[in-house]
PDB file of N, CA and C in Angstrom:
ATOM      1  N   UNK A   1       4.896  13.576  -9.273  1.00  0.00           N
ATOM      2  CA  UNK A   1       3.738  13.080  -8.555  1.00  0.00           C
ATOM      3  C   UNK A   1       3.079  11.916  -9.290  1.00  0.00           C
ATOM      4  N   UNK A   2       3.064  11.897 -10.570  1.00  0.00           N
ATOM      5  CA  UNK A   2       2.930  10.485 -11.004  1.00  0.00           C
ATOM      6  C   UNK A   2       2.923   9.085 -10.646  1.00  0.00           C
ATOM      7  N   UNK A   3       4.514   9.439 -10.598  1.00  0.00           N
ATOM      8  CA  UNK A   3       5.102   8.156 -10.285  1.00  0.00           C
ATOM      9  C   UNK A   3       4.268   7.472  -8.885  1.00  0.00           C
ATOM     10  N   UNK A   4       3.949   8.467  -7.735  1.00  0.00           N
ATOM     11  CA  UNK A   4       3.330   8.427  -6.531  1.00  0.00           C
ATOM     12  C   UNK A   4       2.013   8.035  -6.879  1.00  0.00           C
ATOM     13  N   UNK A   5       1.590   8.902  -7.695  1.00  0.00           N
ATOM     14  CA  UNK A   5      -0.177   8.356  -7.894  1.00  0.00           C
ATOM     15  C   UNK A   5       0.112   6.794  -8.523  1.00  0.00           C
ATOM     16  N   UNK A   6       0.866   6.695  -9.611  1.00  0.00           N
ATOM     17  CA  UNK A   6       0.627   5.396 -10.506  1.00  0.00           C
ATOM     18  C   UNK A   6       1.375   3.996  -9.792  1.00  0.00           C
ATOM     19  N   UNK A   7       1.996   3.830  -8.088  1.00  0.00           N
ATOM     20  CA  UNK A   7       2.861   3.382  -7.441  1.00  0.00           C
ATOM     21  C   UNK A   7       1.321   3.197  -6.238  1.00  0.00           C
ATOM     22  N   UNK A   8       1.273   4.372  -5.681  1.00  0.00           N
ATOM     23  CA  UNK A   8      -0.634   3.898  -4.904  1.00  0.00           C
ATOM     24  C   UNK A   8      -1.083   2.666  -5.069  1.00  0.00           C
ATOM     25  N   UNK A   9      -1.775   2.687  -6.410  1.00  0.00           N
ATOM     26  CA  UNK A   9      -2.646   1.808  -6.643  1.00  0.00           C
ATOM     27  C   UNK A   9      -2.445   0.508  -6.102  1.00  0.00           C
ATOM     28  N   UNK A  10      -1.311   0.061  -5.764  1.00  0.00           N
ATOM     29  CA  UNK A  10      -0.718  -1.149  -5.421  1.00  0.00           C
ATOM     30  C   UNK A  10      -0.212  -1.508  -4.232  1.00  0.00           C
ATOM     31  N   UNK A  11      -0.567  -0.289  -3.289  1.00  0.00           N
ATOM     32  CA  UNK A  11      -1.395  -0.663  -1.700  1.00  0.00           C
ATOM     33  C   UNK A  11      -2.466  -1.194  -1.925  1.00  0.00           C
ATOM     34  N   UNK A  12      -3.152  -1.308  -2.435  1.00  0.00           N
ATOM     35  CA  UNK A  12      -4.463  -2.353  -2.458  1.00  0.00           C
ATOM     36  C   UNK A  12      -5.051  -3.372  -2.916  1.00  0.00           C
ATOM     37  N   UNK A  13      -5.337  -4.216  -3.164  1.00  0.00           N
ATOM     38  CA  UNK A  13      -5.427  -5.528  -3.290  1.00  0.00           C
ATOM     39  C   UNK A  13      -4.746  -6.294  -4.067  1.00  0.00           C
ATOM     40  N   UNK A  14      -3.567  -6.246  -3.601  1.00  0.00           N
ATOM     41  CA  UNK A  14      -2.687  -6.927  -3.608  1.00  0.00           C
ATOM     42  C   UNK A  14      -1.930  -8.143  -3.087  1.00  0.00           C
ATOM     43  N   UNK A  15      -2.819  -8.657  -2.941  1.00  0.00           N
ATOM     44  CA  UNK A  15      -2.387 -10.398  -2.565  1.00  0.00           C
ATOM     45  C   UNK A  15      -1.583 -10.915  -3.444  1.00  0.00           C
ATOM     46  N   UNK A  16      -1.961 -10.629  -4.719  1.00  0.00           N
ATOM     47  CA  UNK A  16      -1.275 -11.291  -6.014  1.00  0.00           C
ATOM     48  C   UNK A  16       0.068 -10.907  -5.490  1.00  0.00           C
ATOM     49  N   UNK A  17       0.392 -10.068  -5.956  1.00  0.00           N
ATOM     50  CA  UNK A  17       1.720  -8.795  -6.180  1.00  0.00           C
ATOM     51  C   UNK A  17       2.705  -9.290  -5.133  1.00  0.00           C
ATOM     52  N   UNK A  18       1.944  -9.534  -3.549  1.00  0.00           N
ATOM     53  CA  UNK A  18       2.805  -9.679  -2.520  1.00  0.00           C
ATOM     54  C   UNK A  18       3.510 -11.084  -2.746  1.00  0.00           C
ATOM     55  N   UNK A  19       2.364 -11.746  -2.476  1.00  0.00           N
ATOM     56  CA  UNK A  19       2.964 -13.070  -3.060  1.00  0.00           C
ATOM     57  C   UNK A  19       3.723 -13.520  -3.674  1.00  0.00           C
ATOM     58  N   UNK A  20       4.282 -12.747  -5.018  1.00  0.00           N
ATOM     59  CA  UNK A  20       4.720 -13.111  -5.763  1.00  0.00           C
ATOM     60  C   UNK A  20       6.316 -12.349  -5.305  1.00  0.00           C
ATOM     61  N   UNK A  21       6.265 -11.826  -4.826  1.00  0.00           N
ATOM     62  CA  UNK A  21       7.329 -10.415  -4.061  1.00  0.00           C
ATOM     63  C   UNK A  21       8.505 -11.144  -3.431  1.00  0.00           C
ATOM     64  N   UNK A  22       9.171 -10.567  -3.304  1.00  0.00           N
ATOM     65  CA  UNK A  22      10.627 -10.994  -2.616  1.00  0.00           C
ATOM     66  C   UNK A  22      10.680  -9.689  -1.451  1.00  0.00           C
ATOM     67  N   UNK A  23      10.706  -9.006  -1.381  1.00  0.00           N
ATOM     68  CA  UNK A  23      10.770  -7.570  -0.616  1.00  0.00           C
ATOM     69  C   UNK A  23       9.551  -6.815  -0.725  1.00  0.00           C
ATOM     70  N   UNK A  24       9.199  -6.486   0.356  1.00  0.00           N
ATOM     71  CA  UNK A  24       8.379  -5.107   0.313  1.00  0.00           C
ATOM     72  C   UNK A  24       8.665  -3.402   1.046  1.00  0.00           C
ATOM     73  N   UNK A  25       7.856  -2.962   1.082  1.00  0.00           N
ATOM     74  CA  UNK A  25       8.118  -1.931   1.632  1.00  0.00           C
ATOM     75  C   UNK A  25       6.253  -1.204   2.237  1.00  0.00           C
ATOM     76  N   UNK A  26       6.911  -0.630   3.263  1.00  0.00           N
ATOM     77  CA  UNK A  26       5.671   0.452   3.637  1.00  0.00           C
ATOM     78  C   UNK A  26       5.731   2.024   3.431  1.00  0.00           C
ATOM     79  N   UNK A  27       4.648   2.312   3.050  1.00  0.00           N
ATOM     80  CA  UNK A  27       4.901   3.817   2.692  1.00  0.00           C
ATOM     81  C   UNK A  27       4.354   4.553   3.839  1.00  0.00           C
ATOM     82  N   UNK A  28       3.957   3.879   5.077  1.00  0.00           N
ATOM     83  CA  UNK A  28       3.367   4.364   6.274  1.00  0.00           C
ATOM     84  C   UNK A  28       5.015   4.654   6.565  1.00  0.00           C
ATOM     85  N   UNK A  29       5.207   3.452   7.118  1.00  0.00           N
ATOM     86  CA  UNK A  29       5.985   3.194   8.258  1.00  0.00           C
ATOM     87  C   UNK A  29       7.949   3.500   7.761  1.00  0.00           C
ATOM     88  N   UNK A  30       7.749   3.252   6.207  1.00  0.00           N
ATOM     89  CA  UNK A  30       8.964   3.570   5.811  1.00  0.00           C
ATOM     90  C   UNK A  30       9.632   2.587   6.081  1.00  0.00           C
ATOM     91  N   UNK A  31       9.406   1.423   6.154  1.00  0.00           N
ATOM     92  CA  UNK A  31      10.343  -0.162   6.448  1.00  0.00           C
ATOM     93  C   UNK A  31      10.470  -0.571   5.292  1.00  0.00           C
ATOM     94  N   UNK A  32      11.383  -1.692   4.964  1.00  0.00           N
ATOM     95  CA  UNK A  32      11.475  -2.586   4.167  1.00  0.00           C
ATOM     96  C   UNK A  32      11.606  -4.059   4.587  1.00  0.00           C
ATOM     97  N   UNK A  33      11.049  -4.807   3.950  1.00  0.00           N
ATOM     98  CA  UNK A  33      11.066  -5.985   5.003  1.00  0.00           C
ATOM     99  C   UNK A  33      10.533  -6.792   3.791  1.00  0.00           C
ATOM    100  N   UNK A  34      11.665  -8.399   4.089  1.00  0.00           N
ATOM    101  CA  UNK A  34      10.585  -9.800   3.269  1.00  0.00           C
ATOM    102  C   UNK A  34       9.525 -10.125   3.182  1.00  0.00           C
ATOM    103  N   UNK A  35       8.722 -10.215   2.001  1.00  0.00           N
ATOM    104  CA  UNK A  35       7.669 -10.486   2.012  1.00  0.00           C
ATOM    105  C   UNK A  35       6.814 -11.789   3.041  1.00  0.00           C
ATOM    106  N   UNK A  36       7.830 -12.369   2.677  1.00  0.00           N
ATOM    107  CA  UNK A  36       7.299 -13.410   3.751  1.00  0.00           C
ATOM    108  C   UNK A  36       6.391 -12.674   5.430  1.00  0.00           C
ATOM    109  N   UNK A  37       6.858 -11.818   5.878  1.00  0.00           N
ATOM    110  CA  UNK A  37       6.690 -11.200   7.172  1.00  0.00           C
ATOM    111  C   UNK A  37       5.362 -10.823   6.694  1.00  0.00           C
ATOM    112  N   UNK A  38       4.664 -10.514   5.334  1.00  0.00           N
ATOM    113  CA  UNK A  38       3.306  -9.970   5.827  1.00  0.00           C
ATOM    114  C   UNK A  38       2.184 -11.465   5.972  1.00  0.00           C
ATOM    115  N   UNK A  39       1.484 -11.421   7.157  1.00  0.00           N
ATOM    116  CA  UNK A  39       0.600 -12.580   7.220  1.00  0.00           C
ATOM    117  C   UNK A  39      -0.770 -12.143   7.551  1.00  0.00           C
ATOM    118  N   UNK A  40      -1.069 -10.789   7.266  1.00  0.00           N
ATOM    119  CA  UNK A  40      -2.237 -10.012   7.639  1.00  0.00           C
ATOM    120  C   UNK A  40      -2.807  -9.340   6.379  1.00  0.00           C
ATOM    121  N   UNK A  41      -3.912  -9.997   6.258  1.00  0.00           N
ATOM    122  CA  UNK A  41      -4.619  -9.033   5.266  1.00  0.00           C
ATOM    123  C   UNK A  41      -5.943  -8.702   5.597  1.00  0.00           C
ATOM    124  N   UNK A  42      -6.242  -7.776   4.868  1.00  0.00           N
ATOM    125  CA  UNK A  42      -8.097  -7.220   4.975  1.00  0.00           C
ATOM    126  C   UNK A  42      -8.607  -7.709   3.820  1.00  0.00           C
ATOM    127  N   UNK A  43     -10.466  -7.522   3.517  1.00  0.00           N
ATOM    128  CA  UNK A  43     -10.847  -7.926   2.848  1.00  0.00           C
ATOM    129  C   UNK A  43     -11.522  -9.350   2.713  1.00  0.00           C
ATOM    130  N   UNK A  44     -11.242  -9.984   3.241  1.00  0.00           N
ATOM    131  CA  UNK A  44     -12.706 -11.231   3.327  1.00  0.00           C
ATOM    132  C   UNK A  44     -13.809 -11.299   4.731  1.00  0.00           C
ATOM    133  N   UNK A  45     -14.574 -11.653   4.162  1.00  0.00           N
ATOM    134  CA  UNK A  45     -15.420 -11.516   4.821  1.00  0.00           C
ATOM    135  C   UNK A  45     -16.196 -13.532   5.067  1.00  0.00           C
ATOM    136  N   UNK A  46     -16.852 -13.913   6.184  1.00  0.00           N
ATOM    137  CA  UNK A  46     -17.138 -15.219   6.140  1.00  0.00           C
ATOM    138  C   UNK A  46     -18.565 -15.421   4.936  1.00  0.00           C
ATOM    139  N   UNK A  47     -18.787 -14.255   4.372  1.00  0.00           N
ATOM    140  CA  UNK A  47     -19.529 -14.036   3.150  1.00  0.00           C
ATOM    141  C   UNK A  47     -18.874 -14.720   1.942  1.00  0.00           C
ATOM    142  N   UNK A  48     -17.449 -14.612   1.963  1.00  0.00           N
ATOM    143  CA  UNK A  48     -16.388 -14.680   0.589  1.00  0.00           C
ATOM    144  C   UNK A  48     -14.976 -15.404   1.119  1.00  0.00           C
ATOM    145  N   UNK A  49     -15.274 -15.955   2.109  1.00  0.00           N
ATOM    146  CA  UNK A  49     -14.183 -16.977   2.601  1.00  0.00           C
ATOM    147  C   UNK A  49     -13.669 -17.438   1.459  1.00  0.00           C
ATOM    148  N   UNK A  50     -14.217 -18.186   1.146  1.00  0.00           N
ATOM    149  CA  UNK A  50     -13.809 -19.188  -0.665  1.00  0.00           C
ATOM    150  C   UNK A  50     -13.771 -18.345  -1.966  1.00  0.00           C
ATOM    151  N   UNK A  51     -13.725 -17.427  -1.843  1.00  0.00           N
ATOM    152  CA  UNK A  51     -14.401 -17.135  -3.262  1.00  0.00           C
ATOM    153  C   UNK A  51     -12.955 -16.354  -3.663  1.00  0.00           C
ATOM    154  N   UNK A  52     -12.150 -17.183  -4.648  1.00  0.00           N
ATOM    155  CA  UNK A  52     -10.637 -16.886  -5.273  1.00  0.00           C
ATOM    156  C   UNK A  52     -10.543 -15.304  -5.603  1.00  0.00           C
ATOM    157  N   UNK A  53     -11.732 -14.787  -6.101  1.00  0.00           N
ATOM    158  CA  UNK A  53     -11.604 -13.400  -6.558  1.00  0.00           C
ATOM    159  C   UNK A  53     -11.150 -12.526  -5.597  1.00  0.00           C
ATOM    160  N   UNK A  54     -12.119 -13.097  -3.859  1.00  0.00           N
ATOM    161  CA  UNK A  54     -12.044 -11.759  -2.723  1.00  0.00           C
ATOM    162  C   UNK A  54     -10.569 -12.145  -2.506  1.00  0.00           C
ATOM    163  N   UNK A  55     -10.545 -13.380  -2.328  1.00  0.00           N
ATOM    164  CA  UNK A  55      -9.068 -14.125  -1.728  1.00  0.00           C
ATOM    165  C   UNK A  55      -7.717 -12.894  -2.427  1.00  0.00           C
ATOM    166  N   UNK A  56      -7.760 -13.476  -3.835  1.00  0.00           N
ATOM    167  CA  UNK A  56      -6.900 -12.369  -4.791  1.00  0.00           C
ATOM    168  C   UNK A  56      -6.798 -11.156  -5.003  1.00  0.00           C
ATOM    169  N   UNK A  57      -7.881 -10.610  -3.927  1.00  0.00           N
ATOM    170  CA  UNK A  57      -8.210  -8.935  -4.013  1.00  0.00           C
ATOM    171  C   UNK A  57      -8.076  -8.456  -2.435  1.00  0.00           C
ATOM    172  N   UNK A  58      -7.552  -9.162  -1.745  1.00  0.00           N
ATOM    173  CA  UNK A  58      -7.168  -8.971   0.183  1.00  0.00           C
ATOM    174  C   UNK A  58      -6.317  -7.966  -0.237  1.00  0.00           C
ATOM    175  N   UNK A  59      -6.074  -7.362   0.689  1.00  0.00           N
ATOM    176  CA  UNK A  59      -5.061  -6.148   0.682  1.00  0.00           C
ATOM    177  C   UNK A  59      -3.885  -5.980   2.357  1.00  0.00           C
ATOM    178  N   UNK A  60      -2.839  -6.645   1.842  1.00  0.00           N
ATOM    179  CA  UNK A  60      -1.427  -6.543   2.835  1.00  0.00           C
ATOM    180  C   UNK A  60      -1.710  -5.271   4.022  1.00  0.00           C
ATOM    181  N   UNK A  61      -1.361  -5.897   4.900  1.00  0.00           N
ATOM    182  CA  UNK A  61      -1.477  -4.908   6.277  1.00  0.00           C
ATOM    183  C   UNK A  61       0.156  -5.392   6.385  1.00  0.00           C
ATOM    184  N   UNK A  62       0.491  -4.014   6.709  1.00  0.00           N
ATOM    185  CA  UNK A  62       2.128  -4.012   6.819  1.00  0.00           C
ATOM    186  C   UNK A  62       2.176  -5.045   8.054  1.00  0.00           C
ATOM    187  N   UNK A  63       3.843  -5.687   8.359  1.00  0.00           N
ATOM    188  CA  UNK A  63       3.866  -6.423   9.596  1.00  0.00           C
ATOM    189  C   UNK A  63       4.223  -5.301  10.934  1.00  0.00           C
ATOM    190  N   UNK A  64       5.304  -4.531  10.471  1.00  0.00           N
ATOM    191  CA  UNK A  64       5.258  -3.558  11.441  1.00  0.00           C
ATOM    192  C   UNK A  64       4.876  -2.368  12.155  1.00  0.00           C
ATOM    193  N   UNK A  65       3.290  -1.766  11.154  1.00  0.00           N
ATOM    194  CA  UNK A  65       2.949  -0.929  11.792  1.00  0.00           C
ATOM    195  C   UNK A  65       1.280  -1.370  11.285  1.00  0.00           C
ATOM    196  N   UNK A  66       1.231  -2.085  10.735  1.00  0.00           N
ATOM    197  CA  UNK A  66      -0.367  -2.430  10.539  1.00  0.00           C
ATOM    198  C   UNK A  66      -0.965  -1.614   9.839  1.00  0.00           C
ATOM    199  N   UNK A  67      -0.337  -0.918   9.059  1.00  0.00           N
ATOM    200  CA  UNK A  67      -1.490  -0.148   8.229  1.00  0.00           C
ATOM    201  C   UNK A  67      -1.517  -0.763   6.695  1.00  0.00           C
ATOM    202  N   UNK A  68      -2.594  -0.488   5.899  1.00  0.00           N
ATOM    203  CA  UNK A  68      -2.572  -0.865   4.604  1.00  0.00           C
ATOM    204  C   UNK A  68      -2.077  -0.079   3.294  1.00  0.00           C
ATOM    205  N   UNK A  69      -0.516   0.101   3.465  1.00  0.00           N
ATOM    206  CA  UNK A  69       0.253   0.201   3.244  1.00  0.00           C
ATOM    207  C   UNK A  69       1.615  -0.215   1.957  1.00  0.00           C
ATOM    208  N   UNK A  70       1.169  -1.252   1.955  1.00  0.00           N
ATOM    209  CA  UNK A  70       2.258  -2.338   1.561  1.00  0.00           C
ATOM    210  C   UNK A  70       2.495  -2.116   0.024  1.00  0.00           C
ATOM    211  N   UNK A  71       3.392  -2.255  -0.487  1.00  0.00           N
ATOM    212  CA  UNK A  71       3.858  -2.477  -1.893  1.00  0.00           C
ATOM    213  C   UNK A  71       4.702  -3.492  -2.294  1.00  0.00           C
ATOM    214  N   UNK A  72       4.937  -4.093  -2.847  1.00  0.00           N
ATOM    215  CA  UNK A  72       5.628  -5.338  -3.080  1.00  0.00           C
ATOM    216  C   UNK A  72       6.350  -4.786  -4.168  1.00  0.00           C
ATOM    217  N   UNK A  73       7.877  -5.824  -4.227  1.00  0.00           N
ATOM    218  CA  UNK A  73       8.932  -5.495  -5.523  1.00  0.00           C
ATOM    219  C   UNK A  73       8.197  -5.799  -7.060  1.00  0.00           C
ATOM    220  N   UNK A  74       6.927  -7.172  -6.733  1.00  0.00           N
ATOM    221  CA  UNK A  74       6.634  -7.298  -8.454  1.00  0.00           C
ATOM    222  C   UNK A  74       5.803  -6.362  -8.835  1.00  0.00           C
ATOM    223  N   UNK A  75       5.428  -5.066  -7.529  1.00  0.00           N
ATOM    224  CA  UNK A  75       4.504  -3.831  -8.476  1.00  0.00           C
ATOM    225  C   UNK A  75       5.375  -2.963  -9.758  1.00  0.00           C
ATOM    226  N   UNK A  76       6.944  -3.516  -9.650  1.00  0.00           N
ATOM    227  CA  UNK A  76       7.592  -2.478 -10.269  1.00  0.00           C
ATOM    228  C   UNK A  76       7.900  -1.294  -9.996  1.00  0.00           C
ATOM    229  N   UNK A  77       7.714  -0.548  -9.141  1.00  0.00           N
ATOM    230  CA  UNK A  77       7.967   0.721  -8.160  1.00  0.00           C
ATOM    231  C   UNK A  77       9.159   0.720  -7.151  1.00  0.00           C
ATOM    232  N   UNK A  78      10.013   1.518  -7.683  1.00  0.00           N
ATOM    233  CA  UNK A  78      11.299   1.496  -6.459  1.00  0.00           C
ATOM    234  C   UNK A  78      10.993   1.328  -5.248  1.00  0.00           C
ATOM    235  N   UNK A  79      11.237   0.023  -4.277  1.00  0.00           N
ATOM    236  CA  UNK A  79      11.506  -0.221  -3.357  1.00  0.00           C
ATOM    237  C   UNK A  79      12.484   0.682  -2.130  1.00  0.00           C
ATOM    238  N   UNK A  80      13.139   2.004  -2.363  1.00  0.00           N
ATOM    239  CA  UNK A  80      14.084   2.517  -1.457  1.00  0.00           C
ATOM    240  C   UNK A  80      13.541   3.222  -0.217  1.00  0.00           C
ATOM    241  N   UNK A  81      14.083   3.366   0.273  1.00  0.00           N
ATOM    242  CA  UNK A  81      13.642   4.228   1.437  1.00  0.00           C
ATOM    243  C   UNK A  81      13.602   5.698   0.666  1.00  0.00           C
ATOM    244  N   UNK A  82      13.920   6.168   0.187  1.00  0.00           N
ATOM    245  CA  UNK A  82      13.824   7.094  -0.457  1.00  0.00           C
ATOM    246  C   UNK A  82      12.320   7.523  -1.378  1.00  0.00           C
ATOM    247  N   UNK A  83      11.866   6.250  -1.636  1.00  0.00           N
ATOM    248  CA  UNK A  83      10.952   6.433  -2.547  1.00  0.00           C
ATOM    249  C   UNK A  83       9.478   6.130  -1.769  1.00  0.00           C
ATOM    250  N   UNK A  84       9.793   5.459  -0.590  1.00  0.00           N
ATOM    251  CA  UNK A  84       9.037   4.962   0.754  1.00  0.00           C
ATOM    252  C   UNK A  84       8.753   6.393   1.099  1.00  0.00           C
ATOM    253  N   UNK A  85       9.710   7.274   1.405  1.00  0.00           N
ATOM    254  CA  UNK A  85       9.529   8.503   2.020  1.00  0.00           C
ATOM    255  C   UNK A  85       8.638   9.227   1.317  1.00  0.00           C
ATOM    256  N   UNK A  86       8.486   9.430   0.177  1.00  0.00           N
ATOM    257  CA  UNK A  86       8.028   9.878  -1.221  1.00  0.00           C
ATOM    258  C   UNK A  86       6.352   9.951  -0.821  1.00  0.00           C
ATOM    259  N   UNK A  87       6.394   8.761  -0.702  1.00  0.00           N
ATOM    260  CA  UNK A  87       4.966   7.937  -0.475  1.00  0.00           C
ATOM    261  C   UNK A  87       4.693   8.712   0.629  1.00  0.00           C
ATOM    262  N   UNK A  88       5.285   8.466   2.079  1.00  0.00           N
ATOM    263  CA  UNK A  88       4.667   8.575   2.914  1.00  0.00           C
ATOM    264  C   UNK A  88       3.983  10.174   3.330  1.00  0.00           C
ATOM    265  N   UNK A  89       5.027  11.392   2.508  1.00  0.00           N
ATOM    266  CA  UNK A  89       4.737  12.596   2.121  1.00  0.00           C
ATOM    267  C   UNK A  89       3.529  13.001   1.822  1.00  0.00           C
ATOM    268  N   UNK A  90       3.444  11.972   0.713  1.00  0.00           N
ATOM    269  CA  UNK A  90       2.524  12.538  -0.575  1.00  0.00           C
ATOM    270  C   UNK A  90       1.149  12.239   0.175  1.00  0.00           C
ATOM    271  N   UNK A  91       1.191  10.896   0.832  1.00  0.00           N
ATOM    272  CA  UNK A  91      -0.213  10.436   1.527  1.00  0.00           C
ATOM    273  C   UNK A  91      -0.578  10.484   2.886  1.00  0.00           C
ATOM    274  N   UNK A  92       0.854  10.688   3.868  1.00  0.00           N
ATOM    275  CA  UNK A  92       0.141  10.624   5.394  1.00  0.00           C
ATOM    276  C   UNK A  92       0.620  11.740   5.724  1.00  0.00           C
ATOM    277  N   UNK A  93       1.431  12.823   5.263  1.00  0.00           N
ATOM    278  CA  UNK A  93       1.982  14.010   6.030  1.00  0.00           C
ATOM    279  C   UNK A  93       1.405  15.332   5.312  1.00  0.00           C
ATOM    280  N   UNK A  94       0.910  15.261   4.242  1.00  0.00           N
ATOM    281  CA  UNK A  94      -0.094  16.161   4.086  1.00  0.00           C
ATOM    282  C   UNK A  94      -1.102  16.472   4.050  1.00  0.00           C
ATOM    283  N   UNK A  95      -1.574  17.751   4.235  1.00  0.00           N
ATOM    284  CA  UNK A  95      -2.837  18.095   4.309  1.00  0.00           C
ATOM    285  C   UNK A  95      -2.768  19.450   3.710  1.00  0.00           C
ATOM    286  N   UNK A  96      -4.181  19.446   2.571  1.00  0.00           N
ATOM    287  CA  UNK A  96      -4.370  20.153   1.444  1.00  0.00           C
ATOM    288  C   UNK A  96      -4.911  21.761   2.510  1.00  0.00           C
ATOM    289  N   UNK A  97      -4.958  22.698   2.762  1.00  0.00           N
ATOM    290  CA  UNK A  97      -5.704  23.783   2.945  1.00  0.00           C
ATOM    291  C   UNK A  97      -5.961  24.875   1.696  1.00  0.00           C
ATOM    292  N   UNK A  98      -7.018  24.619   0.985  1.00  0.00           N
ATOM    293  CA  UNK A  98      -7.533  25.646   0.216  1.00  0.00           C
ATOM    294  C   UNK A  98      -8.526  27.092   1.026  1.00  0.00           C
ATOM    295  N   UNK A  99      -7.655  28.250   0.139  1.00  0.00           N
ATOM    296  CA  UNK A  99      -8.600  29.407   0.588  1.00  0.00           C
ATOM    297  C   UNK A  99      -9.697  28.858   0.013  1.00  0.00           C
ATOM    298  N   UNK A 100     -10.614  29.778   0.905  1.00  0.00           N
ATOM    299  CA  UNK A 100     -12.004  29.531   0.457  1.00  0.00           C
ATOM    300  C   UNK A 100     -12.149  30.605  -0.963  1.00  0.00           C
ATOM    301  N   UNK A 101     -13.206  29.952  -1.998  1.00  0.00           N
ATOM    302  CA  UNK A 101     -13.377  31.114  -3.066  1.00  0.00           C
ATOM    303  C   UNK A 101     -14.076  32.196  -2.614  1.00  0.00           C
ATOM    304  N   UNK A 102     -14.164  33.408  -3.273  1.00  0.00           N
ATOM    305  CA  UNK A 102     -14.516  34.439  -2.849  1.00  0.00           C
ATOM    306  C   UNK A 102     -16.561  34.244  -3.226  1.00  0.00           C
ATOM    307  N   UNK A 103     -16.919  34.255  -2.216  1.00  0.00           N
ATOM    308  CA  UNK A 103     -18.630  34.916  -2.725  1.00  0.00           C
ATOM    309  C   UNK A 103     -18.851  36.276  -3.531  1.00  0.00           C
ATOM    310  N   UNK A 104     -19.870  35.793  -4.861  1.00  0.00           N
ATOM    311  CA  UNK A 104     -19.604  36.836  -5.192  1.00  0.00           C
ATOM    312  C   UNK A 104     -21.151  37.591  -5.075  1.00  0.00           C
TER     313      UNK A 104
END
């Protein structure tokens, strides 16, 4: 589960990362696809249009299913479908149910 938590972080503002990327992948949607294809991001606002920091801190909306998602090859995190699946487990197909503790 590590690897999953420390692989996360890099769905998100990641403009840098993508950019710099040759391949990505979605951990929604389970695609892999050229970076080039993502042209959607979140994160500016006409508050921070200009401002290099928000610019460098947008966060990739996949191309084929639109969610914010995305990981790029320069995060260092296996790119496979395999490891896509991993992801998509760990974050969109579960759901935690804890018993309740006992009152005492």
């Amino acid at each position: 589960m590590n690897d999953l938590l420390a692989a996360y972080r890099y769905t998100t503002n990641n403009h840098v990362q993508i950019g710099a990327s040759t391949w990505c992948g979605c951990c929604s949607c389970v695609q892999l696809f050229p970076a080039e294809e993502v042209v959607a991001w979140t994160g500016l606002t006409m508050d921070n249009l200009d401002d290099p920091k928000a610019i460098a801190n947008q966060t990739a909306l996949c191309p084929r299913c639109g969610m914010e998602a995305v990981l790029g090859d320069k995060s260092g995190v296996p790119l496979s479908a395999q490891f896509l699946a991993r992801m998509n487990e760990a974050w969109f197909q579960r759901t935690l149910i804890r018993k309740p503790t006992p009152r005492k």
